[in-house]
PDB file of N, CA and C in Angstrom:
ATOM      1  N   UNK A   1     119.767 144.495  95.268  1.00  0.00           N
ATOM      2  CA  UNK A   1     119.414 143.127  94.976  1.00  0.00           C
ATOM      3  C   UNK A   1     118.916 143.055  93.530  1.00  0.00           C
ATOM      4  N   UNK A   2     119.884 142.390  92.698  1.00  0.00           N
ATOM      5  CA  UNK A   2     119.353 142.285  90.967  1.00  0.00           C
ATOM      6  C   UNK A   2     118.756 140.862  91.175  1.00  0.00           C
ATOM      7  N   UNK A   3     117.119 141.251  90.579  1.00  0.00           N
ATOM      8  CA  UNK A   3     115.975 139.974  90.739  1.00  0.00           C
ATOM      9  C   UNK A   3     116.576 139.260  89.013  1.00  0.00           C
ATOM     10  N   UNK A   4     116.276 137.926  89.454  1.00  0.00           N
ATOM     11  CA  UNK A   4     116.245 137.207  87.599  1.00  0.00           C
ATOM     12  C   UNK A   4     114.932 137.341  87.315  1.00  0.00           C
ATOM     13  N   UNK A   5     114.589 137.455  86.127  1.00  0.00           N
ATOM     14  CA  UNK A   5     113.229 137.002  85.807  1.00  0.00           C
ATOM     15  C   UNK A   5     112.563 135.618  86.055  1.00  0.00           C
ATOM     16  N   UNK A   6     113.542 134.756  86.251  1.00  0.00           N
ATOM     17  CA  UNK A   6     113.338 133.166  86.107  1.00  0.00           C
ATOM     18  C   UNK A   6     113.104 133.259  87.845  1.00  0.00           C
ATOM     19  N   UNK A   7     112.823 132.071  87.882  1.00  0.00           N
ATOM     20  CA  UNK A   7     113.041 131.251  89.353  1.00  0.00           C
ATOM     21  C   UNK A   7     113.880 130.048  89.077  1.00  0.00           C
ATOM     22  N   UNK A   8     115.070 129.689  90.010  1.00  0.00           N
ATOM     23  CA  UNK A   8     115.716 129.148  90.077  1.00  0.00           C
ATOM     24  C   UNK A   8     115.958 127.691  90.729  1.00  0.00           C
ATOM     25  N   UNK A   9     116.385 126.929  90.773  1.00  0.00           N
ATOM     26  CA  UNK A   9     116.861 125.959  91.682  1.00  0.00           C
ATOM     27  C   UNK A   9     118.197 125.121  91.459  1.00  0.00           C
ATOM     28  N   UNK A  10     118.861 125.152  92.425  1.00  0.00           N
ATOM     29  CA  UNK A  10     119.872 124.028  91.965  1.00  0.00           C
ATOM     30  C   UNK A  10     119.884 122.492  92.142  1.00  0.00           C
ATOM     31  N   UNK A  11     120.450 122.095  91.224  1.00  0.00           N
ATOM     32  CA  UNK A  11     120.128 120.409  90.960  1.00  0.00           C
ATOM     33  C   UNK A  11     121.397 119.957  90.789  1.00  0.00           C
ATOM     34  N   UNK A  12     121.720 118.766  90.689  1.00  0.00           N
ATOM     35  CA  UNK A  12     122.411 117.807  90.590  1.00  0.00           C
ATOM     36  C   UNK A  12     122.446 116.272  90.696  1.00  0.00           C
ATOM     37  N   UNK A  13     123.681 115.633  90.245  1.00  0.00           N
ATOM     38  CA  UNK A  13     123.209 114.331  90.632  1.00  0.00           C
ATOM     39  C   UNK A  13     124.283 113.608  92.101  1.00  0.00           C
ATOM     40  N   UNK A  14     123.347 113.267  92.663  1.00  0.00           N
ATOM     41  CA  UNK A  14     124.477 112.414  94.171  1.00  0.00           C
ATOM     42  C   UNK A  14     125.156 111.485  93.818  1.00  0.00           C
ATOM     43  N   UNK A  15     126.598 111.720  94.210  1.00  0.00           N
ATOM     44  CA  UNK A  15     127.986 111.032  93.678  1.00  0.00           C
ATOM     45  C   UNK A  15     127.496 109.715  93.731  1.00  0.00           C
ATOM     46  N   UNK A  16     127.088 108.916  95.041  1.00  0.00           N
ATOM     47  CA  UNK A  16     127.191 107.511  95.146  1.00  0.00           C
ATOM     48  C   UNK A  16     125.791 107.125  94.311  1.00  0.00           C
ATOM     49  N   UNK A  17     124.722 107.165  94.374  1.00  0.00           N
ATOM     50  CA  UNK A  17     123.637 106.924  93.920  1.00  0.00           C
ATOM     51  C   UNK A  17     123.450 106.959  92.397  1.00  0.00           C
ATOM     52  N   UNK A  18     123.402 107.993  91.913  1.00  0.00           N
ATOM     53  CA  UNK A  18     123.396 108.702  90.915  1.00  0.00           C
ATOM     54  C   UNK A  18     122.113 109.771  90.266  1.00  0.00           C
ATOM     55  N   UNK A  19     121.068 109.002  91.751  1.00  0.00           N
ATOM     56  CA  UNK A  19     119.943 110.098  91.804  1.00  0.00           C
ATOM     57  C   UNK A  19     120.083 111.494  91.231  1.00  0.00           C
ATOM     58  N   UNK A  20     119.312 112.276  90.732  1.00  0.00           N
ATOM     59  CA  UNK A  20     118.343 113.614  90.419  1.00  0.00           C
ATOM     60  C   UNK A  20     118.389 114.010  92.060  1.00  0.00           C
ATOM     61  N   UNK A  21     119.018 115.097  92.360  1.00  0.00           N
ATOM     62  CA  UNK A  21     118.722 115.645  93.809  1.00  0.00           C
ATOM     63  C   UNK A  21     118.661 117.260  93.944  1.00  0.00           C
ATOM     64  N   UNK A  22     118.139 117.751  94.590  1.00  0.00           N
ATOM     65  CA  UNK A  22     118.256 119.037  94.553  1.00  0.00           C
ATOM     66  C   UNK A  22     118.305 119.831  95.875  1.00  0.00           C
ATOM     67  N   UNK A  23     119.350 121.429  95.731  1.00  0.00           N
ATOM     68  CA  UNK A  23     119.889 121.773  97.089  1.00  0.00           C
ATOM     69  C   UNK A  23     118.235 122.190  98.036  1.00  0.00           C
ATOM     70  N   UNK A  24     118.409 121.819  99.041  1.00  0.00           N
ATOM     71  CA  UNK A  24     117.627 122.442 100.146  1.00  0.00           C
ATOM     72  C   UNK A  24     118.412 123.737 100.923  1.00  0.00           C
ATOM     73  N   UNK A  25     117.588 124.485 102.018  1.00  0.00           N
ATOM     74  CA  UNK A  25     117.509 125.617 102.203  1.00  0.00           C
ATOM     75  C   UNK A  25     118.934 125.588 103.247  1.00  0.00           C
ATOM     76  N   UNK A  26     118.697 124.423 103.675  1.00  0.00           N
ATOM     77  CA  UNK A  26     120.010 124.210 104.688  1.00  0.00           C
ATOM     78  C   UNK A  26     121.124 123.316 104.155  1.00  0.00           C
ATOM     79  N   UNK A  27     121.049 123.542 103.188  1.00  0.00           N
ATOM     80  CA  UNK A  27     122.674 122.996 102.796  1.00  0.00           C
ATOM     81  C   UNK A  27     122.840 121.360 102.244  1.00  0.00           C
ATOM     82  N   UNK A  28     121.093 120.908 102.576  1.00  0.00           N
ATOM     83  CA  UNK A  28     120.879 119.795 102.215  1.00  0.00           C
ATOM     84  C   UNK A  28     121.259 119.344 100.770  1.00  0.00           C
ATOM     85  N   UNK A  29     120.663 118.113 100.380  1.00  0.00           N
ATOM     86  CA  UNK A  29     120.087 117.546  99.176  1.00  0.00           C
ATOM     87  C   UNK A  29     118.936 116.650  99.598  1.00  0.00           C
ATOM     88  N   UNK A  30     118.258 116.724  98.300  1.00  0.00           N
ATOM     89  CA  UNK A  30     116.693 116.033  98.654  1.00  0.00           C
ATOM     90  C   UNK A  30     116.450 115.333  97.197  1.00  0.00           C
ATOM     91  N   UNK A  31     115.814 114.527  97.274  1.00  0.00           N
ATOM     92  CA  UNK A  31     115.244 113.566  95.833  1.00  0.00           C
ATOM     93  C   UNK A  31     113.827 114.162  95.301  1.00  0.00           C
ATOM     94  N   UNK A  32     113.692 115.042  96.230  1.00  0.00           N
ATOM     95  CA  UNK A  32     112.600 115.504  96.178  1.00  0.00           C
ATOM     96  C   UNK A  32     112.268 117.029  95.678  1.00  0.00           C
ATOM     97  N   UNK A  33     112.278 117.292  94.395  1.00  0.00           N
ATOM     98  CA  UNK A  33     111.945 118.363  93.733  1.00  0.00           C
ATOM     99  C   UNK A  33     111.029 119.823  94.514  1.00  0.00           C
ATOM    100  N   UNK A  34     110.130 118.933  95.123  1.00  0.00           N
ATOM    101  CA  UNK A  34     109.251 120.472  95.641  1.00  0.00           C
ATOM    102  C   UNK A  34     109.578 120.459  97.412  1.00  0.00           C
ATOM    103  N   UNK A  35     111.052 120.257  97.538  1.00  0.00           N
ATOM    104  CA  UNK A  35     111.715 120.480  98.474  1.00  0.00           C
ATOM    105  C   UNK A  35     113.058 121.014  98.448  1.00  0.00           C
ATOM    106  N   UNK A  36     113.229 121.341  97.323  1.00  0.00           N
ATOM    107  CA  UNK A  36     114.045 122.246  97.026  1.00  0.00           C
ATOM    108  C   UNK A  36     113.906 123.938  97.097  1.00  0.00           C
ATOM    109  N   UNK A  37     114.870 124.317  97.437  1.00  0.00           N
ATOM    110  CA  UNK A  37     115.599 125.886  97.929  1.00  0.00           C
ATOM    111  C   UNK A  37     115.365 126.607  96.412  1.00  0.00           C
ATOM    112  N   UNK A  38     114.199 127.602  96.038  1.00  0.00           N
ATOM    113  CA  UNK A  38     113.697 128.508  94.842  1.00  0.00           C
ATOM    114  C   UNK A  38     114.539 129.889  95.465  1.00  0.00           C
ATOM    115  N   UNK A  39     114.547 130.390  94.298  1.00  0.00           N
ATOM    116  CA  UNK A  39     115.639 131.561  94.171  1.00  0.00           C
ATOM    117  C   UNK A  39     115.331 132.443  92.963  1.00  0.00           C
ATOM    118  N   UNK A  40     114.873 134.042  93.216  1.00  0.00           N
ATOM    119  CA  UNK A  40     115.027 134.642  91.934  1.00  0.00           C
ATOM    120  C   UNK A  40     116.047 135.953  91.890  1.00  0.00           C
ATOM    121  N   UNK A  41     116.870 136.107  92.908  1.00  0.00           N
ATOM    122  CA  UNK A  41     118.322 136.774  93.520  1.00  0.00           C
ATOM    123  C   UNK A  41     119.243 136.027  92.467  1.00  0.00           C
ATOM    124  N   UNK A  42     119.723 137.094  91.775  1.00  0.00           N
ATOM    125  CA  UNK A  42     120.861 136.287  91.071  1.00  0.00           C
ATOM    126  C   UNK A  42     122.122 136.288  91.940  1.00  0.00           C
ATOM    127  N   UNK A  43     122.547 137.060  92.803  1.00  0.00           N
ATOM    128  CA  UNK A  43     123.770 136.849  93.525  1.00  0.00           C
ATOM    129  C   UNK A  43     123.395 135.628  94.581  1.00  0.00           C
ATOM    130  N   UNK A  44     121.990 135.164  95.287  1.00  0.00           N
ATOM    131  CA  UNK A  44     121.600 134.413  95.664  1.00  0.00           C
ATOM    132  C   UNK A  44     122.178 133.026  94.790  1.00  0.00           C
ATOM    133  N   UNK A  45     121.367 132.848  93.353  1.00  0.00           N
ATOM    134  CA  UNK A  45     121.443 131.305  92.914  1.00  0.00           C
ATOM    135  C   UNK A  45     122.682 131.393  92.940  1.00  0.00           C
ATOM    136  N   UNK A  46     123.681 132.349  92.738  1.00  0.00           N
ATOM    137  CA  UNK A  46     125.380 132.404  91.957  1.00  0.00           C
ATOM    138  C   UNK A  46     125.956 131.941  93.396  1.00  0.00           C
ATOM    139  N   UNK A  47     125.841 132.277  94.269  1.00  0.00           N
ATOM    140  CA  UNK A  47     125.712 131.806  96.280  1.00  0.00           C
ATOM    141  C   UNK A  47     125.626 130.205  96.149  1.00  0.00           C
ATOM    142  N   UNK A  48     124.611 129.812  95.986  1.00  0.00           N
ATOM    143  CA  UNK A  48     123.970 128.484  95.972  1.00  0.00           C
ATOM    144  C   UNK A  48     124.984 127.456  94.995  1.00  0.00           C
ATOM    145  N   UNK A  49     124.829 127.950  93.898  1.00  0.00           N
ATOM    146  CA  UNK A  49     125.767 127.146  92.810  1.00  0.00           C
ATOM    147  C   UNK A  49     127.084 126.958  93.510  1.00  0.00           C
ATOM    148  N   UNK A  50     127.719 127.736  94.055  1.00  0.00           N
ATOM    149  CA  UNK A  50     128.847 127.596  94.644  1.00  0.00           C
ATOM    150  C   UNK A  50     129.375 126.739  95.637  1.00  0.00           C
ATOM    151  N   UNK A  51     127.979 126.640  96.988  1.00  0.00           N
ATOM    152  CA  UNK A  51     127.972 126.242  97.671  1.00  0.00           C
ATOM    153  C   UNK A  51     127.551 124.339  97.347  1.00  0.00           C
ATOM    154  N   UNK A  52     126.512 124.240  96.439  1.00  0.00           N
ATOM    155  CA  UNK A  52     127.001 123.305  95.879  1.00  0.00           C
ATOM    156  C   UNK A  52     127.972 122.511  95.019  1.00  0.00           C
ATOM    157  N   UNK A  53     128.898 123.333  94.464  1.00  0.00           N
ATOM    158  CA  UNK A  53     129.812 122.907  93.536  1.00  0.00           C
ATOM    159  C   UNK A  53     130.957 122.589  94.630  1.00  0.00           C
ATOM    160  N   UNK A  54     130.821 123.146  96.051  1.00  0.00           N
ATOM    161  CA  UNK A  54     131.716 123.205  97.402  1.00  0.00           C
ATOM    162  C   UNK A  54     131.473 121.545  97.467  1.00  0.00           C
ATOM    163  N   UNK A  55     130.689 120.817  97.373  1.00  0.00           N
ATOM    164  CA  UNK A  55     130.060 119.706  97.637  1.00  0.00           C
ATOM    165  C   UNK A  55     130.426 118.753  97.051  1.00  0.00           C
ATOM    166  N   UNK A  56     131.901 118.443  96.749  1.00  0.00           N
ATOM    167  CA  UNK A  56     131.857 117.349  95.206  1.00  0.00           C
ATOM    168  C   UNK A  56     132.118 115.596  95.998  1.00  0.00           C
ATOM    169  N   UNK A  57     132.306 115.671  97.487  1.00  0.00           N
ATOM    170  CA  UNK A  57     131.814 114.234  97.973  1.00  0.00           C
ATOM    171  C   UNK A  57     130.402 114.098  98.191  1.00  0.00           C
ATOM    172  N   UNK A  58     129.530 114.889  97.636  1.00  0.00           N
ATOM    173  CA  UNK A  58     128.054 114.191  97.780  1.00  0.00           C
ATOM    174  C   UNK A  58     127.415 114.520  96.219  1.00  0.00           C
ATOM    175  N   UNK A  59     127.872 115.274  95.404  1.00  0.00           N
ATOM    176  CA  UNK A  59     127.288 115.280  94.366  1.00  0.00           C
ATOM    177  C   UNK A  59     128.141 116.021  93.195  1.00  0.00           C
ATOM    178  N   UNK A  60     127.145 115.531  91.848  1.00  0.00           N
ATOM    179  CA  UNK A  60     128.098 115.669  90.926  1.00  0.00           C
ATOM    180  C   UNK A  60     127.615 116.494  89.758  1.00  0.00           C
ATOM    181  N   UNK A  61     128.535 117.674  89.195  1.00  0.00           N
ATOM    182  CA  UNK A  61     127.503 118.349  87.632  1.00  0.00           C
ATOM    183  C   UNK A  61     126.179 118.917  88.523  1.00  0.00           C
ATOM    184  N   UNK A  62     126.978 119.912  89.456  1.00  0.00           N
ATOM    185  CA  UNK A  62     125.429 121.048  90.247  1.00  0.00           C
ATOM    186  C   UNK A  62     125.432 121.850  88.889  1.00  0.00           C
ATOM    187  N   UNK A  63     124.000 122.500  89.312  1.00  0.00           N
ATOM    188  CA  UNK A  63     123.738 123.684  87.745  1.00  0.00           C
ATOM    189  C   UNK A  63     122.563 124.317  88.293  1.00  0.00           C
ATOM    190  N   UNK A  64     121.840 125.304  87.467  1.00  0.00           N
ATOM    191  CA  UNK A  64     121.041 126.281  88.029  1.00  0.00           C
ATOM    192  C   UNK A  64     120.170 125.745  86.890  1.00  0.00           C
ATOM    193  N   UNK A  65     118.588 125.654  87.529  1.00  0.00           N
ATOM    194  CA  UNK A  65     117.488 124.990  86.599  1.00  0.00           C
ATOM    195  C   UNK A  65     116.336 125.405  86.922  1.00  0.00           C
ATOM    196  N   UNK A  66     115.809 125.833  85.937  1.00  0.00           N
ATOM    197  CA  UNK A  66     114.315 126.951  85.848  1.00  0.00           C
ATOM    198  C   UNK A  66     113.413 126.607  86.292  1.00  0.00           C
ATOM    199  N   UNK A  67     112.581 126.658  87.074  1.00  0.00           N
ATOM    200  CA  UNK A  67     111.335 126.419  87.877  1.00  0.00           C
ATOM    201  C   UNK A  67     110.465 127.000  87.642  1.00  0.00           C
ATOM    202  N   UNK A  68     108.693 126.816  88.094  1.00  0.00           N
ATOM    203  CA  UNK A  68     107.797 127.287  88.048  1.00  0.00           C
ATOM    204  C   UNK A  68     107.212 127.060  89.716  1.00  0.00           C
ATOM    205  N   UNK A  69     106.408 128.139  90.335  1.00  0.00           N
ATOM    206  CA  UNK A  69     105.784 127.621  91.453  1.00  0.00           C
ATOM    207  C   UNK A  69     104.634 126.747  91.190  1.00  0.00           C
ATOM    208  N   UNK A  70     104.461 125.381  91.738  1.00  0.00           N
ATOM    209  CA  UNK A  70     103.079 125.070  91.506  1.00  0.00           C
ATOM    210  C   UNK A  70     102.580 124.372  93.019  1.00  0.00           C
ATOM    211  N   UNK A  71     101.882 124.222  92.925  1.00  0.00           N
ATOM    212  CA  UNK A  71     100.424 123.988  94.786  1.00  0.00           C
ATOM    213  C   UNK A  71     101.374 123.755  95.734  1.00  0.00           C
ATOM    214  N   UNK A  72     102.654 122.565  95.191  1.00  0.00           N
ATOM    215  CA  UNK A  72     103.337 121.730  96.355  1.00  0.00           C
ATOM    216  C   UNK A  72     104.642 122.306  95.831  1.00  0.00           C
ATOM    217  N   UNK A  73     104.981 122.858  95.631  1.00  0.00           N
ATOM    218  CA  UNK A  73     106.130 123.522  95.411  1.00  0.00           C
ATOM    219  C   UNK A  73     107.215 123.979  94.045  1.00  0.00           C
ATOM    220  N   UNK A  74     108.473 123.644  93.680  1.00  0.00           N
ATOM    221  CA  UNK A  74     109.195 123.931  92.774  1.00  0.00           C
ATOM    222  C   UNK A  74     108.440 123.059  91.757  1.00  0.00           C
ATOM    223  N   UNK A  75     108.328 123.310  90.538  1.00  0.00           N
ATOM    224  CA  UNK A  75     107.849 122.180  89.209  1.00  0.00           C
ATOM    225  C   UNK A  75     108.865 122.630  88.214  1.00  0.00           C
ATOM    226  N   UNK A  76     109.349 121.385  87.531  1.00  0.00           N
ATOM    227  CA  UNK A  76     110.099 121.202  86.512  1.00  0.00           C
ATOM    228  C   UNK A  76     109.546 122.027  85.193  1.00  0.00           C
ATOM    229  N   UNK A  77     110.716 122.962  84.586  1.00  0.00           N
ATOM    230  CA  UNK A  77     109.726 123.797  83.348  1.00  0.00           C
ATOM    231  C   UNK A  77     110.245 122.991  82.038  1.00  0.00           C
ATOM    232  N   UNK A  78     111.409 122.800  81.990  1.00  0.00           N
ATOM    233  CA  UNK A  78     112.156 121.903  81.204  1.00  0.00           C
ATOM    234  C   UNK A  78     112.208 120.480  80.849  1.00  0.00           C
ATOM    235  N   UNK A  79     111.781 120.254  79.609  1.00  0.00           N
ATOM    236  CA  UNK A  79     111.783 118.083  79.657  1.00  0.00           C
ATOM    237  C   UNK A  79     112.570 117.655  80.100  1.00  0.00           C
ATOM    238  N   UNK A  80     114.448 118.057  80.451  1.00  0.00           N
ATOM    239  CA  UNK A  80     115.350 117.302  80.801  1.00  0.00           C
ATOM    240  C   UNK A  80     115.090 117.715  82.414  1.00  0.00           C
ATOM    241  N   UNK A  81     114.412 117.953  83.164  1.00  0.00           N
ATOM    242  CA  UNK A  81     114.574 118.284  84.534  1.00  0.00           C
ATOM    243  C   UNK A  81     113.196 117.576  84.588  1.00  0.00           C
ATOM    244  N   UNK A  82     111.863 117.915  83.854  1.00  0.00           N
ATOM    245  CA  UNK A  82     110.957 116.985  84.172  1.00  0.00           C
ATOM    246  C   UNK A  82     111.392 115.300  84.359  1.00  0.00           C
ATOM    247  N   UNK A  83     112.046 115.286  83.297  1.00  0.00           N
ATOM    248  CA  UNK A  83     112.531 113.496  82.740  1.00  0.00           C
ATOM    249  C   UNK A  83     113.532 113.578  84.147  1.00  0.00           C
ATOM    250  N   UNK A  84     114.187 114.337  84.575  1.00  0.00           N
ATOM    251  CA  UNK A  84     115.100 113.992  86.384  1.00  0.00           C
ATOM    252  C   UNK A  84     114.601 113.663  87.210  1.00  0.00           C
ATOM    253  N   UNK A  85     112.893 114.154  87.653  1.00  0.00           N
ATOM    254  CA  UNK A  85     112.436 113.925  88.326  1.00  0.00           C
ATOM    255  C   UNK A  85     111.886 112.562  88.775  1.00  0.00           C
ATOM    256  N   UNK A  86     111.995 112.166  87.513  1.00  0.00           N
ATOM    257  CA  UNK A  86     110.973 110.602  87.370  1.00  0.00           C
ATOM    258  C   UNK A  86     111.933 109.206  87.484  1.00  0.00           C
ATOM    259  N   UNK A  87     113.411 109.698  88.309  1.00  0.00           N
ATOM    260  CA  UNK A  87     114.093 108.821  88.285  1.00  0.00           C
ATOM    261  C   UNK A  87     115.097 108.324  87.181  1.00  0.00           C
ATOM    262  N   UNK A  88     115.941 106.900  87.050  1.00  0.00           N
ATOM    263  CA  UNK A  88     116.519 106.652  86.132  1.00  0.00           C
ATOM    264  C   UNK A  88     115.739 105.737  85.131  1.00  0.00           C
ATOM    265  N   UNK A  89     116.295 105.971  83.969  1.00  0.00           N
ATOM    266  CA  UNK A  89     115.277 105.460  83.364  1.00  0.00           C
ATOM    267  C   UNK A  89     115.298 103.950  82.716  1.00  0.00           C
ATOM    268  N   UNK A  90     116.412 103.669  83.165  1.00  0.00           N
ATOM    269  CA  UNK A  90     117.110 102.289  81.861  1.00  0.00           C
ATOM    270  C   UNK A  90     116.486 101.144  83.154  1.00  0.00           C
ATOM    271  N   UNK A  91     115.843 101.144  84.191  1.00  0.00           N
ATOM    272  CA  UNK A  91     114.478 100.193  84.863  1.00  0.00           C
ATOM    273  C   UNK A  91     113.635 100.865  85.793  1.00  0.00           C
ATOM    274  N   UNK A  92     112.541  99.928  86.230  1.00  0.00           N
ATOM    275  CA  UNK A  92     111.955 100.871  86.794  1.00  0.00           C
ATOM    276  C   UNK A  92     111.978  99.890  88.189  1.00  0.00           C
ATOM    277  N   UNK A  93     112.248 101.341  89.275  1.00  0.00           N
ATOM    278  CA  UNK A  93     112.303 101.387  90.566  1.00  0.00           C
ATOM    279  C   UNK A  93     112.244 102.598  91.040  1.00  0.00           C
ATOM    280  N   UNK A  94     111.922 102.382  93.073  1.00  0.00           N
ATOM    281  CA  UNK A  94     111.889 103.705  93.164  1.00  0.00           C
ATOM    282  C   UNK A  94     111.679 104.702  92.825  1.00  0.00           C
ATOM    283  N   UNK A  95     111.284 105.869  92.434  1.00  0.00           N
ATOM    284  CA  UNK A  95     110.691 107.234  92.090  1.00  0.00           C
ATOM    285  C   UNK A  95     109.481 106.495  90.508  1.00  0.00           C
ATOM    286  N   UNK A  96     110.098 105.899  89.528  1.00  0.00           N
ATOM    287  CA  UNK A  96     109.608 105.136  88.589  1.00  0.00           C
ATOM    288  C   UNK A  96     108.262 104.086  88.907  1.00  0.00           C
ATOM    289  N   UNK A  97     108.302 103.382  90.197  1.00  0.00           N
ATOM    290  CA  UNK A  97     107.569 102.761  90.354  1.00  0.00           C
ATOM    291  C   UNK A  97     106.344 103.681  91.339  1.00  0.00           C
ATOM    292  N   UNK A  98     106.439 104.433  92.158  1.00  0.00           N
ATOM    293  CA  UNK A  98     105.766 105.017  92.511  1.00  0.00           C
ATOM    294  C   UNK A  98     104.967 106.432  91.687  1.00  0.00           C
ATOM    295  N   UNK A  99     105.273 106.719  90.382  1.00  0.00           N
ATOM    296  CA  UNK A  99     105.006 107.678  89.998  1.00  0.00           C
ATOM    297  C   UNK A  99     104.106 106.903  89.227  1.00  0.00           C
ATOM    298  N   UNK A 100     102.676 107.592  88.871  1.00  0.00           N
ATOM    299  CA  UNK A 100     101.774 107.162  88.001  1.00  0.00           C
ATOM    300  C   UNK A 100     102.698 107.033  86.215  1.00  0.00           C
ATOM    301  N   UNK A 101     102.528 106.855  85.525  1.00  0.00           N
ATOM    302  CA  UNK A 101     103.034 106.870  84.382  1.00  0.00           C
ATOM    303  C   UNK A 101     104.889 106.750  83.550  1.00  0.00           C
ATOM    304  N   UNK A 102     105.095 105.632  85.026  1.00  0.00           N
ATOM    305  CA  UNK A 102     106.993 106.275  85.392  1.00  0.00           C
ATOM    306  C   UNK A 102     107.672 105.152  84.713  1.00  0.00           C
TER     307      UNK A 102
END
């Protein structure tokens, strides 16, 4: 088993929506960042990527995106994955309106 140094997650965006979503442990997708499937197995994330890229009627542009553990789970290490989390940005709704500062 070759470990990455990183921790992993895969992300993408859902075809119809256009939401920020990310894979869960069962094959899911979730809007929800610290419910996402962490990975530091590189034949693991290379597994995952696949299995999402298998996925192109529910989502679109899967990719492998660096994480940190924090209290409640996966946290964004990157501004363009932080800035995913917080929804779309051109109004505010949903994820935007509920997030303090969104």
């Amino acid at each position: 088993m070759k470990l990455l140094r990183k921790i992993m997650v895969v992300t993408a965006n859902d075809l119809l929506m256009g939401d920020a979503v990310w894979l869960t442990i069962d094959d899911g997708w979730t809007r929800d960042i610290t419910r996402a499937e962490t990975t530091q197995e590189k034949a693991r994330a290379q597994a995952r990527l696949l299995s999402a890229q298998s996925q192109s009627d529910a989502v679109i542009g899967p990719y492998l995106a660096e994480v940190r553990l924090g209290p409640d789970g996966p946290e964004p290490l990157h501004f363009r994955e932080i800035f995913r989390t917080r929804g779309p940005s051109n109004y505010a709704h949903g994820k935007q309106e509920i997030r303090p500062g969104g």
